[in-house]
N, C-alpha and C. Protein backbone atom coordinates (compact mmCIF):
# COMPACT_ATOMS: atom_id res chain seq x y z
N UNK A 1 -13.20 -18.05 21.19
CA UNK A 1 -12.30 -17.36 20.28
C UNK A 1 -10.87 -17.70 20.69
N UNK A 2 -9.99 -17.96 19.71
CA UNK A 2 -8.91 -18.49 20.30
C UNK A 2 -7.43 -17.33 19.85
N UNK A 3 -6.43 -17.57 20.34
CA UNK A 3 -5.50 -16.29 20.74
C UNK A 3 -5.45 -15.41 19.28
N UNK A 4 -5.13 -16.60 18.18
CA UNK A 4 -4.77 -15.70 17.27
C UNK A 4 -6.16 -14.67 16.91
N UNK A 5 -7.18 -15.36 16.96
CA UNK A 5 -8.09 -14.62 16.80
C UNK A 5 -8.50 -13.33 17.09
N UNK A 6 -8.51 -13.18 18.72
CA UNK A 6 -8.44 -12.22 19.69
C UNK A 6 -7.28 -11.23 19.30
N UNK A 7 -6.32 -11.75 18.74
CA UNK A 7 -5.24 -10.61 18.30
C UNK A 7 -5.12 -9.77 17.12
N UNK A 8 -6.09 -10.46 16.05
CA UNK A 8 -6.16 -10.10 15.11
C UNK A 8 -7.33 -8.96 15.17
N UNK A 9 -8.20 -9.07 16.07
CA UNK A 9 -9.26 -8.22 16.62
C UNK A 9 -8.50 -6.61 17.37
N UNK A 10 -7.80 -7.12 17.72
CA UNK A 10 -6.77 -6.44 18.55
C UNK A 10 -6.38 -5.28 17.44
N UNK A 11 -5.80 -6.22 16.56
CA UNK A 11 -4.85 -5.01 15.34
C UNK A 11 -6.02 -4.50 14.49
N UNK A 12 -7.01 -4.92 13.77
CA UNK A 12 -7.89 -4.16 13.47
C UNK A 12 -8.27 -3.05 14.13
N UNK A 13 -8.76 -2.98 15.64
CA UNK A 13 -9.04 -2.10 16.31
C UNK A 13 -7.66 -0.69 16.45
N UNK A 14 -6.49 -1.58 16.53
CA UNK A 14 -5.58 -0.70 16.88
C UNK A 14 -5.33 0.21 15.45
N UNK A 15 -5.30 -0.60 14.57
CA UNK A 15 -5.23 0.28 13.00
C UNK A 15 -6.28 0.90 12.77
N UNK A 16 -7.27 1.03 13.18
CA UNK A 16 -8.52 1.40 13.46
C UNK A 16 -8.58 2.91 13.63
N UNK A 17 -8.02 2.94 15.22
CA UNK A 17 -7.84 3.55 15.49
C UNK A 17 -7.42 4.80 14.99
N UNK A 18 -5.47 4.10 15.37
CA UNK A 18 -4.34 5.43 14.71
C UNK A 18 -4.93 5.47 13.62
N UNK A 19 -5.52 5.33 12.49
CA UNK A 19 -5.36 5.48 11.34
C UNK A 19 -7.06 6.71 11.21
N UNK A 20 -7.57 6.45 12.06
CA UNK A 20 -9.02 7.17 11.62
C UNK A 20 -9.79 6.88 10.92
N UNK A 21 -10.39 5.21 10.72
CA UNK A 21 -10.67 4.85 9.95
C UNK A 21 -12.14 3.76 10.66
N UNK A 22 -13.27 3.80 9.58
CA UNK A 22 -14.24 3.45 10.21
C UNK A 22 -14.07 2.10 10.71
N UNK A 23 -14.94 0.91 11.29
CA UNK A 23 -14.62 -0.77 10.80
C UNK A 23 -14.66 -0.58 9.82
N UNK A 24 -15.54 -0.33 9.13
CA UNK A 24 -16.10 -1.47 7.61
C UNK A 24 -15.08 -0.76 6.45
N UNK A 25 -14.22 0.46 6.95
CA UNK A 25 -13.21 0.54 5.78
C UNK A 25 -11.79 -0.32 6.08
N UNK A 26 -11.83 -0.14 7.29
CA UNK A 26 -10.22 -1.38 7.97
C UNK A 26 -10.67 -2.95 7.39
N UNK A 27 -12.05 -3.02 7.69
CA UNK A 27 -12.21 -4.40 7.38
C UNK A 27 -12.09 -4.59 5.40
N UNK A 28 -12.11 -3.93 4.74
CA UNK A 28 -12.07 -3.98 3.52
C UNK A 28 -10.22 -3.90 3.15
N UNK A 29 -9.80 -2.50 3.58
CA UNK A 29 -8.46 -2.68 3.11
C UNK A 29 -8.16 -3.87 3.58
N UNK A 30 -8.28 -4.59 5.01
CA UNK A 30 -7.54 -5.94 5.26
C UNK A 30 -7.67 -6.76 4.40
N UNK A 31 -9.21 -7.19 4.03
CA UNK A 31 -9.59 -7.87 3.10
C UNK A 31 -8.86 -8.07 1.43
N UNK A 32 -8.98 -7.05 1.31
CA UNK A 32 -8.24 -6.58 -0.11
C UNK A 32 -6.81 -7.05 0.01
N UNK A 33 -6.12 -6.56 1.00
CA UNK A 33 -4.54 -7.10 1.09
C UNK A 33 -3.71 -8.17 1.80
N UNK A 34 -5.07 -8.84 1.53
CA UNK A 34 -5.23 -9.77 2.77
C UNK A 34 -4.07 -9.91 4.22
N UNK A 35 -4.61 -9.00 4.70
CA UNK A 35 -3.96 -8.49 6.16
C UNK A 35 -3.73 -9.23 7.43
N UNK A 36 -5.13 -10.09 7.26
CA UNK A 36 -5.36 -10.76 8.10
C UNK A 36 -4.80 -12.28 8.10
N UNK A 37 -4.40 -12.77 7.02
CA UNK A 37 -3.60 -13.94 6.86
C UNK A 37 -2.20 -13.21 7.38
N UNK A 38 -1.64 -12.24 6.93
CA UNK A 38 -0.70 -11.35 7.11
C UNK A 38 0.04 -11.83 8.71
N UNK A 39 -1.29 -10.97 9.80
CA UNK A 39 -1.22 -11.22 10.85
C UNK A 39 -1.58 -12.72 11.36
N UNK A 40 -2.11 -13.42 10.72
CA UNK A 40 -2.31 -15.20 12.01
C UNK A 40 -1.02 -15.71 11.57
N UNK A 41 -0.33 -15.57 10.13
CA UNK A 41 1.14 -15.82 9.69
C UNK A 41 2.20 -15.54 10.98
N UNK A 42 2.06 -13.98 11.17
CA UNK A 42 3.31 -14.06 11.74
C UNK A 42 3.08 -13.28 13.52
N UNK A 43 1.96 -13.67 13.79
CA UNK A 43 1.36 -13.88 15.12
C UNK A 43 2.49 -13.88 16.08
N UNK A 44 3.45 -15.30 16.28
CA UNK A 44 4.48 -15.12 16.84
C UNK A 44 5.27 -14.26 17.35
N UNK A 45 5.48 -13.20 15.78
CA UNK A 45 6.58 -11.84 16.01
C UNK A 45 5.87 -10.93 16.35
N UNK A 46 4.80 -10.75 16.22
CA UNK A 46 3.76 -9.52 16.40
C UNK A 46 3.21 -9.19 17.75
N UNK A 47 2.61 -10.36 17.90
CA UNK A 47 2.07 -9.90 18.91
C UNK A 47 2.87 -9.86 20.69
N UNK A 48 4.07 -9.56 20.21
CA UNK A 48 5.12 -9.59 21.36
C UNK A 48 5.52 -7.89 21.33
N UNK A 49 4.66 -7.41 20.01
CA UNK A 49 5.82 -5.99 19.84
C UNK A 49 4.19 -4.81 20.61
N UNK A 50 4.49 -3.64 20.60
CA UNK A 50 3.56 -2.34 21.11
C UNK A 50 2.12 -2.19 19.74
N UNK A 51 1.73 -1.26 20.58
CA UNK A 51 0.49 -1.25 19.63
C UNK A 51 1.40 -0.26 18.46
N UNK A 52 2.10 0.49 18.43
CA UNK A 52 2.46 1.09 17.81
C UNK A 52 3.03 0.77 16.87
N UNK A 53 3.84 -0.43 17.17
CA UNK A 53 5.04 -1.10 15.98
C UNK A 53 3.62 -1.91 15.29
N UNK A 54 3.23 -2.21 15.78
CA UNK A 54 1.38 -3.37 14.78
C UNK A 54 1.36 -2.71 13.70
N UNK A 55 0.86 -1.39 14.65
CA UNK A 55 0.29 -0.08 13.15
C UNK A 55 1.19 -0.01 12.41
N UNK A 56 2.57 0.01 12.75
CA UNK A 56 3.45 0.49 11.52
C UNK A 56 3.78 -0.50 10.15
N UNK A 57 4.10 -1.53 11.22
CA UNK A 57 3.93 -2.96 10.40
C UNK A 57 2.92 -3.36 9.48
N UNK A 58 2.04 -3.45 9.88
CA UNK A 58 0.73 -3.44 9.15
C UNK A 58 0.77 -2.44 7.71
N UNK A 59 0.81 -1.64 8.19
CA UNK A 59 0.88 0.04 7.23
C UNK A 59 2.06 -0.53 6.44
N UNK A 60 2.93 -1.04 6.67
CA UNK A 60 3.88 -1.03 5.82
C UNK A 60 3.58 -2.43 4.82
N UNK A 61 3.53 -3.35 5.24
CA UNK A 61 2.62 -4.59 4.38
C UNK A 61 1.60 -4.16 3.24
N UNK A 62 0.86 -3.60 3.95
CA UNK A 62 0.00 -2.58 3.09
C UNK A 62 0.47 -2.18 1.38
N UNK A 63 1.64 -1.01 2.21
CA UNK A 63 2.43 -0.53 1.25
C UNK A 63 2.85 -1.26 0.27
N UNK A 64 3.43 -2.62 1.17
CA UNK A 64 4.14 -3.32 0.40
C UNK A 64 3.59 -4.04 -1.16
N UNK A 65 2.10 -4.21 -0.89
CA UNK A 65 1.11 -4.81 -1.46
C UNK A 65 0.84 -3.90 -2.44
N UNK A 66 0.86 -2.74 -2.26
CA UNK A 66 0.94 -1.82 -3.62
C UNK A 66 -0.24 -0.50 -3.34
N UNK A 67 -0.51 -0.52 -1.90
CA UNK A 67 -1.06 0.49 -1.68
C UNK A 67 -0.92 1.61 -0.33
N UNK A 68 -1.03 2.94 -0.48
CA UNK A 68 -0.28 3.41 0.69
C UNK A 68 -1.14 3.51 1.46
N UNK A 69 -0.09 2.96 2.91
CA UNK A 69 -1.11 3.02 3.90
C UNK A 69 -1.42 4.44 5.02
């Protein structure tokens, strides 16, 4: 498995988490908003920041996409 990969595993779990949400519903919203291109995109900036700023980021992409996160 290679970094971006492992990180993207990372933010699923971490949105996972904070958010209270099962896998197979994280794995769908990602899917749907496509989240996960989202994150191997901008890998670089991300995965330098807290688990906290991920979630927010994420959540806010989300948003951005037209649904609240």
């Amino acid at each position: 498995m290679d970094e971006k990969t492992r990180f993207v595993v990372y933010c699923i779990e971490q949105y996972k988490t904070a958010k209270n949400l099962k896998g197979r519903e994280v794995i769908d919203l990602f899917n749907q908003y496509q989240v996960i291109g989202y994150i191997r995109d901008f890998y670089e900036s991300l995965h330098t920041t807290g688990r906290q700023y991920i979630v927010e980021d994420i959540g806010q992409y989300i948003e951005s996409q037209g649904k609240r996160a």
